[in-house]
Each structure stands twice: as C-alpha cells, then as structure tokens.
PDB file of N, CA and C in Angstrom:
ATOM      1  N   UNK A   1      30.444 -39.110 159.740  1.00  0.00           N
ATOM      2  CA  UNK A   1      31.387 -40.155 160.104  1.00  0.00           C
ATOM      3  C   UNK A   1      32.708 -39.507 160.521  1.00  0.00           C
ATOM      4  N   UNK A   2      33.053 -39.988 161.967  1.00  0.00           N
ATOM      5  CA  UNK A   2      34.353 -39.481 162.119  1.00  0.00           C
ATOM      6  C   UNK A   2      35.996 -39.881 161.195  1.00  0.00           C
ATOM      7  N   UNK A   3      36.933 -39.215 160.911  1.00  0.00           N
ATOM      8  CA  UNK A   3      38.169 -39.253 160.460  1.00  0.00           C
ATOM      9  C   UNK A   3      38.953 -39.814 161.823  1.00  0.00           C
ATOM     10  N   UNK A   4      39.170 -41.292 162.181  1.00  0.00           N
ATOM     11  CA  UNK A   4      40.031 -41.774 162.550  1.00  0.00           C
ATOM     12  C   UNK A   4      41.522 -42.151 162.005  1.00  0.00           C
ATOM     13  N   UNK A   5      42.440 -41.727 163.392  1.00  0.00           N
ATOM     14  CA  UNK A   5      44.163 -41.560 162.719  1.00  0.00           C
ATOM     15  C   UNK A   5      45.057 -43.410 163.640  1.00  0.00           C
ATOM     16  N   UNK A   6      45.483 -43.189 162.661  1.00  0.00           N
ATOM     17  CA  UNK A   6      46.021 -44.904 162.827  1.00  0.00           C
ATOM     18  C   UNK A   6      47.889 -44.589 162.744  1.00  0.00           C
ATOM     19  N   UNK A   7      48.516 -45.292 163.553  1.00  0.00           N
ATOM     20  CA  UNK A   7      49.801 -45.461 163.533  1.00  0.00           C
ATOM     21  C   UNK A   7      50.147 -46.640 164.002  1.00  0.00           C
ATOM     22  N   UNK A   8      50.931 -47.264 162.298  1.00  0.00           N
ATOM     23  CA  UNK A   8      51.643 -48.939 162.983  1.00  0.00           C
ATOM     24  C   UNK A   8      52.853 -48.956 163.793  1.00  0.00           C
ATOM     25  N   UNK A   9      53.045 -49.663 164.467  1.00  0.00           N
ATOM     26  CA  UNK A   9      53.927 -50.053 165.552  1.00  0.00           C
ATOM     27  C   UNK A   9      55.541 -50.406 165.025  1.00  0.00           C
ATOM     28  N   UNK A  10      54.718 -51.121 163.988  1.00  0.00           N
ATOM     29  CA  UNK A  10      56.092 -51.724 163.059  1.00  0.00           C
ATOM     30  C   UNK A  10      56.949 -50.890 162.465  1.00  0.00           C
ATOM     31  N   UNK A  11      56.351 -50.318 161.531  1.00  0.00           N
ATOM     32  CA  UNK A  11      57.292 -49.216 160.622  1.00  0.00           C
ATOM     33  C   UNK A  11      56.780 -47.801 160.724  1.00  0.00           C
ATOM     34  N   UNK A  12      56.048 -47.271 161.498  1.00  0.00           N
ATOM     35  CA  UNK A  12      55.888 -45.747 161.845  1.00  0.00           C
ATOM     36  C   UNK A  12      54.768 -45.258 161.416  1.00  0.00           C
ATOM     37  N   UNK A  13      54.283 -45.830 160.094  1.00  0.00           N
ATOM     38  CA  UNK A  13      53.428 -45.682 158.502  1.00  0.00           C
ATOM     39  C   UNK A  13      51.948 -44.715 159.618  1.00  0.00           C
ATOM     40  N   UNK A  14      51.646 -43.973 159.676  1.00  0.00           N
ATOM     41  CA  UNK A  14      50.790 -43.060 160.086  1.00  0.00           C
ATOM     42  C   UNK A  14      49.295 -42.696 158.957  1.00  0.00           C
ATOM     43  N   UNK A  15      48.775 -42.869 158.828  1.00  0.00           N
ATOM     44  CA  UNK A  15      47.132 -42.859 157.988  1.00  0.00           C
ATOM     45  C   UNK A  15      46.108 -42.303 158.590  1.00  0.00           C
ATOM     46  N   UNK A  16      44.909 -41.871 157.654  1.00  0.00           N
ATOM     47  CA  UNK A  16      43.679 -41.247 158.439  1.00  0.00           C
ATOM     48  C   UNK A  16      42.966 -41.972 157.925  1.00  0.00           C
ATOM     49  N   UNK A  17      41.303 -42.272 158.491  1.00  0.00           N
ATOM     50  CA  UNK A  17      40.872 -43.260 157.623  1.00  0.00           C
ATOM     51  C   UNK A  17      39.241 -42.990 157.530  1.00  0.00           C
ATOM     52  N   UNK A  18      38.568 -42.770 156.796  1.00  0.00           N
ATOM     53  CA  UNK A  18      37.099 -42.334 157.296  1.00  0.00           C
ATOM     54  C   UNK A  18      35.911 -43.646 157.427  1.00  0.00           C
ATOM     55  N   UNK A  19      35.704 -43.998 158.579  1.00  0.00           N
ATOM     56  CA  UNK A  19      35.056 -45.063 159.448  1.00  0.00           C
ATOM     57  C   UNK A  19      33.420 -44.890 160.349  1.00  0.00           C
ATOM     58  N   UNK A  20      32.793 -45.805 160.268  1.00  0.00           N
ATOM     59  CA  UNK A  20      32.055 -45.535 160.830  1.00  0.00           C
ATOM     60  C   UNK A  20      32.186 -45.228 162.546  1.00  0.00           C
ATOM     61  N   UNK A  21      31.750 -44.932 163.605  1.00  0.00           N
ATOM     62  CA  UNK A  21      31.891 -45.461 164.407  1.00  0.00           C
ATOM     63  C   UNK A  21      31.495 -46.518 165.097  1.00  0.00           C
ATOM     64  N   UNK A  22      30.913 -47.283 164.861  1.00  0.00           N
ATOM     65  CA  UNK A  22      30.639 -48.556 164.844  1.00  0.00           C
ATOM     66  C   UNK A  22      31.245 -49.737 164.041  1.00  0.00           C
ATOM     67  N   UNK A  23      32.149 -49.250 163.555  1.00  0.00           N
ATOM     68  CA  UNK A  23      33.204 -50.004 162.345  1.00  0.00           C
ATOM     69  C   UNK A  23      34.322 -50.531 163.418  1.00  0.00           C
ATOM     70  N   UNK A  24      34.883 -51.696 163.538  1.00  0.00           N
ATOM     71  CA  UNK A  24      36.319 -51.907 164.148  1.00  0.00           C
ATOM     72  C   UNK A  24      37.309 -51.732 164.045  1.00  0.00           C
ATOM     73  N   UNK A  25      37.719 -51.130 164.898  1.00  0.00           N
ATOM     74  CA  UNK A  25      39.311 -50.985 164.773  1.00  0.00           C
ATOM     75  C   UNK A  25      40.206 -51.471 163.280  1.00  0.00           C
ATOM     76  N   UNK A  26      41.104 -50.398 162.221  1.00  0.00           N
ATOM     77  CA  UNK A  26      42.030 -51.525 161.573  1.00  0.00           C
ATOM     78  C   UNK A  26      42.875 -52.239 162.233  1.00  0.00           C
ATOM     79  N   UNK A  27      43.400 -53.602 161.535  1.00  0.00           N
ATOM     80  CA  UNK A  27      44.706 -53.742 162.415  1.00  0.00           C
ATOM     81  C   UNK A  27      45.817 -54.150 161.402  1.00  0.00           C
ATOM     82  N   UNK A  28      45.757 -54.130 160.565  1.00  0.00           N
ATOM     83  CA  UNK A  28      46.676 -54.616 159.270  1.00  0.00           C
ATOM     84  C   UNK A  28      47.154 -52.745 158.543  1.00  0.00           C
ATOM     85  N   UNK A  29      48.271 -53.191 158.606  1.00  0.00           N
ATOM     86  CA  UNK A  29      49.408 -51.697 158.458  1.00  0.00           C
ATOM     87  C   UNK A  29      48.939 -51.948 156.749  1.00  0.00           C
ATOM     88  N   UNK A  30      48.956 -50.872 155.780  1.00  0.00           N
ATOM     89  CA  UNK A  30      48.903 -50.991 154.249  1.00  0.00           C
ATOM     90  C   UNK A  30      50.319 -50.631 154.208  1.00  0.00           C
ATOM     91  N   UNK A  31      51.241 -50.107 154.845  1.00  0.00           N
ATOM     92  CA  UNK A  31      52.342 -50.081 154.265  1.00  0.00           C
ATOM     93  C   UNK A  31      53.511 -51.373 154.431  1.00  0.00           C
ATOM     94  N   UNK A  32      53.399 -51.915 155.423  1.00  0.00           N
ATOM     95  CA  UNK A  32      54.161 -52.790 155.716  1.00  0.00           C
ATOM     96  C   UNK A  32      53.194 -54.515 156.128  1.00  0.00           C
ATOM     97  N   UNK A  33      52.327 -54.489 156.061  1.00  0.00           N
ATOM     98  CA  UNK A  33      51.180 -55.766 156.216  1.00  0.00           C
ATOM     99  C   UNK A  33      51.540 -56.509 157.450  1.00  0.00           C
ATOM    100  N   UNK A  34      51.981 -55.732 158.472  1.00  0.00           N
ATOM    101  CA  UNK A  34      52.257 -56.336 159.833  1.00  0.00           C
ATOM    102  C   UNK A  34      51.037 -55.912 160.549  1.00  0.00           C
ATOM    103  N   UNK A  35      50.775 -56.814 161.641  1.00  0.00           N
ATOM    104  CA  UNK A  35      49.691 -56.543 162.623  1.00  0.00           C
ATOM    105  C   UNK A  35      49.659 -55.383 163.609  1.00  0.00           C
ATOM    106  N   UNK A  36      50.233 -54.391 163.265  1.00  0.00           N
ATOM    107  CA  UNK A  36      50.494 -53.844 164.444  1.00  0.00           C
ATOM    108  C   UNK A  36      49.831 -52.216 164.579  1.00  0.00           C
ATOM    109  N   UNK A  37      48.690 -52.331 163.990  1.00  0.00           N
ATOM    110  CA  UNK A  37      48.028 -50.659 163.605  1.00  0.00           C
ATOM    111  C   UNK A  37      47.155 -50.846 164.582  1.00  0.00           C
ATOM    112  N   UNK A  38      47.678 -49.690 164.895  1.00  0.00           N
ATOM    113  CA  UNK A  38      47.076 -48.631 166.052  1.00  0.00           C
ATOM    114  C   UNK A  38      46.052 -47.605 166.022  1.00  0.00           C
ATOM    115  N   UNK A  39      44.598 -47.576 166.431  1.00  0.00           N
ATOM    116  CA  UNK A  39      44.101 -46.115 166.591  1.00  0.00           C
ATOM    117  C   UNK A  39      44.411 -45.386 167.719  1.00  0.00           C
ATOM    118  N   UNK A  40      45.338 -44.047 167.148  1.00  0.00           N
ATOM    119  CA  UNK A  40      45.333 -43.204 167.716  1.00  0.00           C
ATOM    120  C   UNK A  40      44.451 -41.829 168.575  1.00  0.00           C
ATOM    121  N   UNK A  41      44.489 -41.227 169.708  1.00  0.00           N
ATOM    122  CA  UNK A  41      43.269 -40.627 170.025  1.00  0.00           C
ATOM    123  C   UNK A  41      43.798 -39.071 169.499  1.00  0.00           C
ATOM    124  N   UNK A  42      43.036 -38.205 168.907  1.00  0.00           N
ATOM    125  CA  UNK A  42      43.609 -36.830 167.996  1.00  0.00           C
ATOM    126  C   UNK A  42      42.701 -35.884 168.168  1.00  0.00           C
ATOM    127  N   UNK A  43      42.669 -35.273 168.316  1.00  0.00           N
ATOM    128  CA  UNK A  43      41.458 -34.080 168.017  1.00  0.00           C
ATOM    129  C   UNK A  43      40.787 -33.719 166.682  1.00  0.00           C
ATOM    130  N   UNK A  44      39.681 -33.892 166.616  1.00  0.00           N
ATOM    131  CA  UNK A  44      38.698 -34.173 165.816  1.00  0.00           C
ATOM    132  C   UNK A  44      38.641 -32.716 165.252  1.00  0.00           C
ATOM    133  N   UNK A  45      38.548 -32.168 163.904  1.00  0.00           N
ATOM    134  CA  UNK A  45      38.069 -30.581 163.517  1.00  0.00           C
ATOM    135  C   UNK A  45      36.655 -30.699 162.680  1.00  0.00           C
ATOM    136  N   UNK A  46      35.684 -29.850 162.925  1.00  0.00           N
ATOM    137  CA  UNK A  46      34.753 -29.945 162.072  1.00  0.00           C
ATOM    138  C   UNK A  46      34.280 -28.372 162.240  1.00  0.00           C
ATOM    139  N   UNK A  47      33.204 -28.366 161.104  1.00  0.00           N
ATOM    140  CA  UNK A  47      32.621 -26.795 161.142  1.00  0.00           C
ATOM    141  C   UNK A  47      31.816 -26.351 161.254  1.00  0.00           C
ATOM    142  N   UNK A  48      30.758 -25.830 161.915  1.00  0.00           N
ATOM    143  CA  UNK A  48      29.164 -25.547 161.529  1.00  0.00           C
ATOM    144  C   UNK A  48      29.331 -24.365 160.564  1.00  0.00           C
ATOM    145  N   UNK A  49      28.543 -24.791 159.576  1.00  0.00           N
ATOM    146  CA  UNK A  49      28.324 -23.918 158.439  1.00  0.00           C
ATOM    147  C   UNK A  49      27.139 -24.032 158.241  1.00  0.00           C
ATOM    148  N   UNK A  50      26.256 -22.881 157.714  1.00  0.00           N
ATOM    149  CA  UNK A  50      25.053 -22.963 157.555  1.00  0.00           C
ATOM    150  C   UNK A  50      23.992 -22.462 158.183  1.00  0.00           C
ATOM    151  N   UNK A  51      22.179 -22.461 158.203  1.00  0.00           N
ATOM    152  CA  UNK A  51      21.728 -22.325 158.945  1.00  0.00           C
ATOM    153  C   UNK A  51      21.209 -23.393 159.743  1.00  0.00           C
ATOM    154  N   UNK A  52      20.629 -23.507 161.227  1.00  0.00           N
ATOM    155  CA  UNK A  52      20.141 -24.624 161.567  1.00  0.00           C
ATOM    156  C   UNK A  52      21.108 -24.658 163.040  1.00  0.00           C
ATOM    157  N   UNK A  53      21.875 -23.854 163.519  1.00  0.00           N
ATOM    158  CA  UNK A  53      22.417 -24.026 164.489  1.00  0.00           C
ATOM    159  C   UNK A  53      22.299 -22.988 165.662  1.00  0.00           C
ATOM    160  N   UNK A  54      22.720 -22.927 166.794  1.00  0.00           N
ATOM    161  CA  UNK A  54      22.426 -22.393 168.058  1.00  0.00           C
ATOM    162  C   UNK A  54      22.002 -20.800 167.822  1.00  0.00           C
ATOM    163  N   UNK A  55      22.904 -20.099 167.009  1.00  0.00           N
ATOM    164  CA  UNK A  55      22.796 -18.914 166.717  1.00  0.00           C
ATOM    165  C   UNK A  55      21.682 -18.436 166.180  1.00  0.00           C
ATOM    166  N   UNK A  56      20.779 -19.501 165.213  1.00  0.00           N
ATOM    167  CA  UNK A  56      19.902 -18.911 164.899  1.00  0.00           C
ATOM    168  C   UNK A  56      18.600 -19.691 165.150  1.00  0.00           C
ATOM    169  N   UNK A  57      18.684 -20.900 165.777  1.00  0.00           N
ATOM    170  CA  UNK A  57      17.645 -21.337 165.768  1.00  0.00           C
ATOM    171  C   UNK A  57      16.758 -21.482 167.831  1.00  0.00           C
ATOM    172  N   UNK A  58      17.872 -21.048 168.225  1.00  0.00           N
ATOM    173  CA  UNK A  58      17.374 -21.752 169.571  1.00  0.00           C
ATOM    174  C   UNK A  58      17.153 -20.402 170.745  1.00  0.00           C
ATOM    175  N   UNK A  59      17.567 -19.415 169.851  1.00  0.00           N
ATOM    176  CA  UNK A  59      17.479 -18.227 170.839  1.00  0.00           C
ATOM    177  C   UNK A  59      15.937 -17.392 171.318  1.00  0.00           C
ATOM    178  N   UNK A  60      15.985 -16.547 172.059  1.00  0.00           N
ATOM    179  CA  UNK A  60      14.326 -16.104 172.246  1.00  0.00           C
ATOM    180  C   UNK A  60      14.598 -14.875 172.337  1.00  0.00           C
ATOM    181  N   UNK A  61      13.291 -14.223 171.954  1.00  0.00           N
ATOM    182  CA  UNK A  61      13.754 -12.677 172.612  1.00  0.00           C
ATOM    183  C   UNK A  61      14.354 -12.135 171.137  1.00  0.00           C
ATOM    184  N   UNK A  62      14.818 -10.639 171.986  1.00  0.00           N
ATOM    185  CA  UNK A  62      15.720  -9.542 171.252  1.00  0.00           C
ATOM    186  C   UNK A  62      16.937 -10.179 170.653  1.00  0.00           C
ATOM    187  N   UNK A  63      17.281 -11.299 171.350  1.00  0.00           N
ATOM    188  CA  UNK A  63      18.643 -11.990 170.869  1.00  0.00           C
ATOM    189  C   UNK A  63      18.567 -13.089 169.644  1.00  0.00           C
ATOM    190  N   UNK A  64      17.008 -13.284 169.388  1.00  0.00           N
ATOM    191  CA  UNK A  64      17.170 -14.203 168.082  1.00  0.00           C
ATOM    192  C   UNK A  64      17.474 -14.013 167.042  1.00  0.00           C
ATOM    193  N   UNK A  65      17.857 -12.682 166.676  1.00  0.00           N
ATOM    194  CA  UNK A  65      18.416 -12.527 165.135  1.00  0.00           C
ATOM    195  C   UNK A  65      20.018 -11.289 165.097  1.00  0.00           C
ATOM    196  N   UNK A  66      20.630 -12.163 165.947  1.00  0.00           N
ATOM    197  CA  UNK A  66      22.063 -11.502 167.097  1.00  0.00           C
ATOM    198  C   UNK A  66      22.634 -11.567 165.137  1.00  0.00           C
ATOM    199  N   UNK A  67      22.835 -12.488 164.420  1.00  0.00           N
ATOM    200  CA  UNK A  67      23.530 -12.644 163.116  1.00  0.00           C
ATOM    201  C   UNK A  67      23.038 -11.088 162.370  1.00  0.00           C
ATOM    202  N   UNK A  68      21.801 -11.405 161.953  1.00  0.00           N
ATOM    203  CA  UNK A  68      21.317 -10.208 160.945  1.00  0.00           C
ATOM    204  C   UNK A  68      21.211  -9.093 161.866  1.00  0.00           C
ATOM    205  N   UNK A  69      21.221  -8.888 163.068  1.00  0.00           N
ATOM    206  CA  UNK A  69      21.768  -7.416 164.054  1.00  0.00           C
ATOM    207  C   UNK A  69      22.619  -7.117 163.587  1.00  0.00           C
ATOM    208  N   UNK A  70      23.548  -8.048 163.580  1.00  0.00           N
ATOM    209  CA  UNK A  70      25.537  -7.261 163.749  1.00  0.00           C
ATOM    210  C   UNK A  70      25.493  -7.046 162.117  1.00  0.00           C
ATOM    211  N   UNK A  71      24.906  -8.005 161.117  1.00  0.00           N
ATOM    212  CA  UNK A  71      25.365  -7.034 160.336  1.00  0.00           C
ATOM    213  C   UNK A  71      25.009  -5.400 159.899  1.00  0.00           C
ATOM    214  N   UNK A  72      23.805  -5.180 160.619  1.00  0.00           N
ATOM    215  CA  UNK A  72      22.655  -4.071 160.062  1.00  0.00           C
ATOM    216  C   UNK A  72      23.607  -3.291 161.233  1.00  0.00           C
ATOM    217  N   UNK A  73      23.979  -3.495 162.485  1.00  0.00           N
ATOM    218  CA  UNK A  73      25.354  -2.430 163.020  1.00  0.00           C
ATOM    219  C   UNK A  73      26.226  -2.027 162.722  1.00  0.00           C
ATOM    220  N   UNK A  74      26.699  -2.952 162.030  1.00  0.00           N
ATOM    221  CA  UNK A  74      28.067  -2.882 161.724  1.00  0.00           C
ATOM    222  C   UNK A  74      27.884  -1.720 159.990  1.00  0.00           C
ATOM    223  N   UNK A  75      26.843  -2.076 159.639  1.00  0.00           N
ATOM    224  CA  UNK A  75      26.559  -0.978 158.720  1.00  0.00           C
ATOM    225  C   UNK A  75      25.981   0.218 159.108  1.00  0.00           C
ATOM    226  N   UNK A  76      25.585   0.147 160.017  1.00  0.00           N
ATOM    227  CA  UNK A  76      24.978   1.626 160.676  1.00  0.00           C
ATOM    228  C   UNK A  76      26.503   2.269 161.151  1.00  0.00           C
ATOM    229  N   UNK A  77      27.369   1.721 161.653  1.00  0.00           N
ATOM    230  CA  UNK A  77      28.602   2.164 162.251  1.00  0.00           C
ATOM    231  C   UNK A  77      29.715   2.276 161.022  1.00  0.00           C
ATOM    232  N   UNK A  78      29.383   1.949 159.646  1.00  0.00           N
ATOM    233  CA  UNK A  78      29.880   1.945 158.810  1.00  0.00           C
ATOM    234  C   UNK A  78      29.154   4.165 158.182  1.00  0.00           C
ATOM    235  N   UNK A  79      27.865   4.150 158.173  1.00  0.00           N
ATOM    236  CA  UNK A  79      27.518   5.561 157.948  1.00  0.00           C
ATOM    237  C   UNK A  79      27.866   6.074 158.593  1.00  0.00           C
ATOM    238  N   UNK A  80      27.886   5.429 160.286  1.00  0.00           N
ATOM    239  CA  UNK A  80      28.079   7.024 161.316  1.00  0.00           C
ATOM    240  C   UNK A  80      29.450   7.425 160.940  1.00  0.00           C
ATOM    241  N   UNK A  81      30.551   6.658 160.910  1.00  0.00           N
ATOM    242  CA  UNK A  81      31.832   6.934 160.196  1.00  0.00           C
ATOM    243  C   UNK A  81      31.881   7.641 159.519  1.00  0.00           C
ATOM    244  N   UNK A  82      31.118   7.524 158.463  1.00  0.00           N
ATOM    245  CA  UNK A  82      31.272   8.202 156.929  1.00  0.00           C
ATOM    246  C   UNK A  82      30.849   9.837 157.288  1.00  0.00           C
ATOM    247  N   UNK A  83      30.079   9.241 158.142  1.00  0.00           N
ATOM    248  CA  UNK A  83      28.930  11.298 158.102  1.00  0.00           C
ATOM    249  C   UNK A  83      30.255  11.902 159.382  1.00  0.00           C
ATOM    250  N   UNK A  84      31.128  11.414 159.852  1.00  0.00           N
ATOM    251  CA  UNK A  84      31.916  12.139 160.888  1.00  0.00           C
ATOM    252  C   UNK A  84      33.030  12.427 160.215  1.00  0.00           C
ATOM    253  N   UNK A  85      33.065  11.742 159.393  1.00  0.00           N
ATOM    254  CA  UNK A  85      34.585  12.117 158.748  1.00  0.00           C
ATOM    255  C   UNK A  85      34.638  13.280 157.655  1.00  0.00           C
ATOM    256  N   UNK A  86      33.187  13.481 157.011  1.00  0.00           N
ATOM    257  CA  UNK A  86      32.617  14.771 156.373  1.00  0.00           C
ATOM    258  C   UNK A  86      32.715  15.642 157.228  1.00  0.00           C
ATOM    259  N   UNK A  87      32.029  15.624 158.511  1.00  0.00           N
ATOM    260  CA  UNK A  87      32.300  16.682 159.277  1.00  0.00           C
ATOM    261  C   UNK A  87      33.194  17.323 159.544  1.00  0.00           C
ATOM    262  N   UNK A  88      33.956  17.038 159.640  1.00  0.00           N
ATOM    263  CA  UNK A  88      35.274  16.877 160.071  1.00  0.00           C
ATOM    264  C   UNK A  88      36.033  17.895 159.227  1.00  0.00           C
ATOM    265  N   UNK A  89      36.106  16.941 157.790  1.00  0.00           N
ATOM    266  CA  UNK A  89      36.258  17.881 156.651  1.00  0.00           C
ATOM    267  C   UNK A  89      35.833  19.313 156.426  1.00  0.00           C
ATOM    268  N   UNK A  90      34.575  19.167 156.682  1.00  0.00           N
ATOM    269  CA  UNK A  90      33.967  20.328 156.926  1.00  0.00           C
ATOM    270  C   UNK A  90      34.256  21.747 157.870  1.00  0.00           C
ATOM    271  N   UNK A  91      34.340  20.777 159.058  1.00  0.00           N
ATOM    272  CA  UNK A  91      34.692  22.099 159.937  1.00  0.00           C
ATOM    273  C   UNK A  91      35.670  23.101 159.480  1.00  0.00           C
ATOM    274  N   UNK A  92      37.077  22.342 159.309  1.00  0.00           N
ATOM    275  CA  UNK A  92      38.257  23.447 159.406  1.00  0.00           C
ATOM    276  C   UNK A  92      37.923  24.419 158.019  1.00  0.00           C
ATOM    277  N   UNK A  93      37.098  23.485 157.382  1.00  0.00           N
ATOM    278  CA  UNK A  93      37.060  24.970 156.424  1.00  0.00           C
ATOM    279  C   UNK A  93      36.398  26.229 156.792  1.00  0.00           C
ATOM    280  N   UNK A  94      35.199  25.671 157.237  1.00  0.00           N
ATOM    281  CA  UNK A  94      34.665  26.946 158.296  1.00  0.00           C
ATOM    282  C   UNK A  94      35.290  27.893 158.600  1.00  0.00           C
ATOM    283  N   UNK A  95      36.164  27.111 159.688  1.00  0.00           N
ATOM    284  CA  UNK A  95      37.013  28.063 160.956  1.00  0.00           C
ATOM    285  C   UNK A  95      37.926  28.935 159.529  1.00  0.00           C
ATOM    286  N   UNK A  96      38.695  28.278 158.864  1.00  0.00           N
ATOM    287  CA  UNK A  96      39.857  28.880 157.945  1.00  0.00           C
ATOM    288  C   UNK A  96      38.878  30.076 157.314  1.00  0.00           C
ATOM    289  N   UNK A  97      37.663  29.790 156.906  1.00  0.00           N
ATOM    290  CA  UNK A  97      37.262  31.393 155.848  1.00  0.00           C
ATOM    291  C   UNK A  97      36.395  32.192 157.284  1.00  0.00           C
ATOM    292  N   UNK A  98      36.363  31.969 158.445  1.00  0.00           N
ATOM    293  CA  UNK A  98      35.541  32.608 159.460  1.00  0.00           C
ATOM    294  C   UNK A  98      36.932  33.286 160.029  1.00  0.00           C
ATOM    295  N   UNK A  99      38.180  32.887 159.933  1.00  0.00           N
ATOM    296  CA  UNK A  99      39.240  33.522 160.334  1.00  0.00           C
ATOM    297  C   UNK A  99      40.232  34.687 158.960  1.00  0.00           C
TER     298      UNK A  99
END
C-alpha cells in the first residue's frame, strides 16, 4: 500500500497517511476539521530487499549469479592483496642482505 502525503489548504497541517489505492481521497483536515485536504503528488521511497528480484532471478547465462560472483572476487582480490603486500615485504629484505 502506498504512503500518501496530504496538505490542508486552511491551516498548512501537512500528514502522511497509509491508503489503499483504491481508497478516496481524504478531505477533512484532523488538525483544523475544515474541508480543505489536499493529496499531494511526492515521490514515493521503497526498497527491494531480499531474494526474488531482477538480480537474481531473471538473468541467464554466466551473469546469473553476478551477486555470489562479486562476492567470491572481491575475496579473491582481497588474497591477491594480501600475497602482494608479503611480497613486497619480502623483497627489500633480499636486496638489503644480497647488498
């Protein structure tokens, strides 16, 4: 159900209201009981959370499991890090007792 935003005419009084969409319009202000409430048009926020959406359900191919890829990369790029930065370490000691 969408969160529709209402503003009366009369005294300013601004509200959100959770409605069906098929529900009518309010028109009675709760703060001031004048006729004059308004639905306003607002931008709507919502979230996909979960599984069941584009990312994982509708793809084909090499690209259907793009989620559990990036993380198994992002951990592979997490070792290659680790083993370069040993190296690294490593070298100058080399060079320092080879000199």
């Amino acid at each position: 159900m969408p969160i529709y935003e209402y503003e009366c005419k009369a005294c300013g009084h601004r509200m959100e209201k959770l409605q069906k969409i098929s529900a009518d319009p309010l028109k009675d202000c709760p703060a001031c009981q004048s006729d004059g409430l308004e639905r306003l048009v607002s931008a709507a926020g919502f979230r996909l959370a979960g599984g069941g959406w584009y990312e994982t359900d509708f793809k084909t191919g090499s690209k259907k499991n793009l989620v559990a890829d990036g993380k198994t990369a992002s951990a592979d790029a997490g070792k290659s890090s680790d083993s370069s930065a040993t190296a690294k370490s490593i070298t100058p000691k080399d060079k320092g007792a080879a000199a």
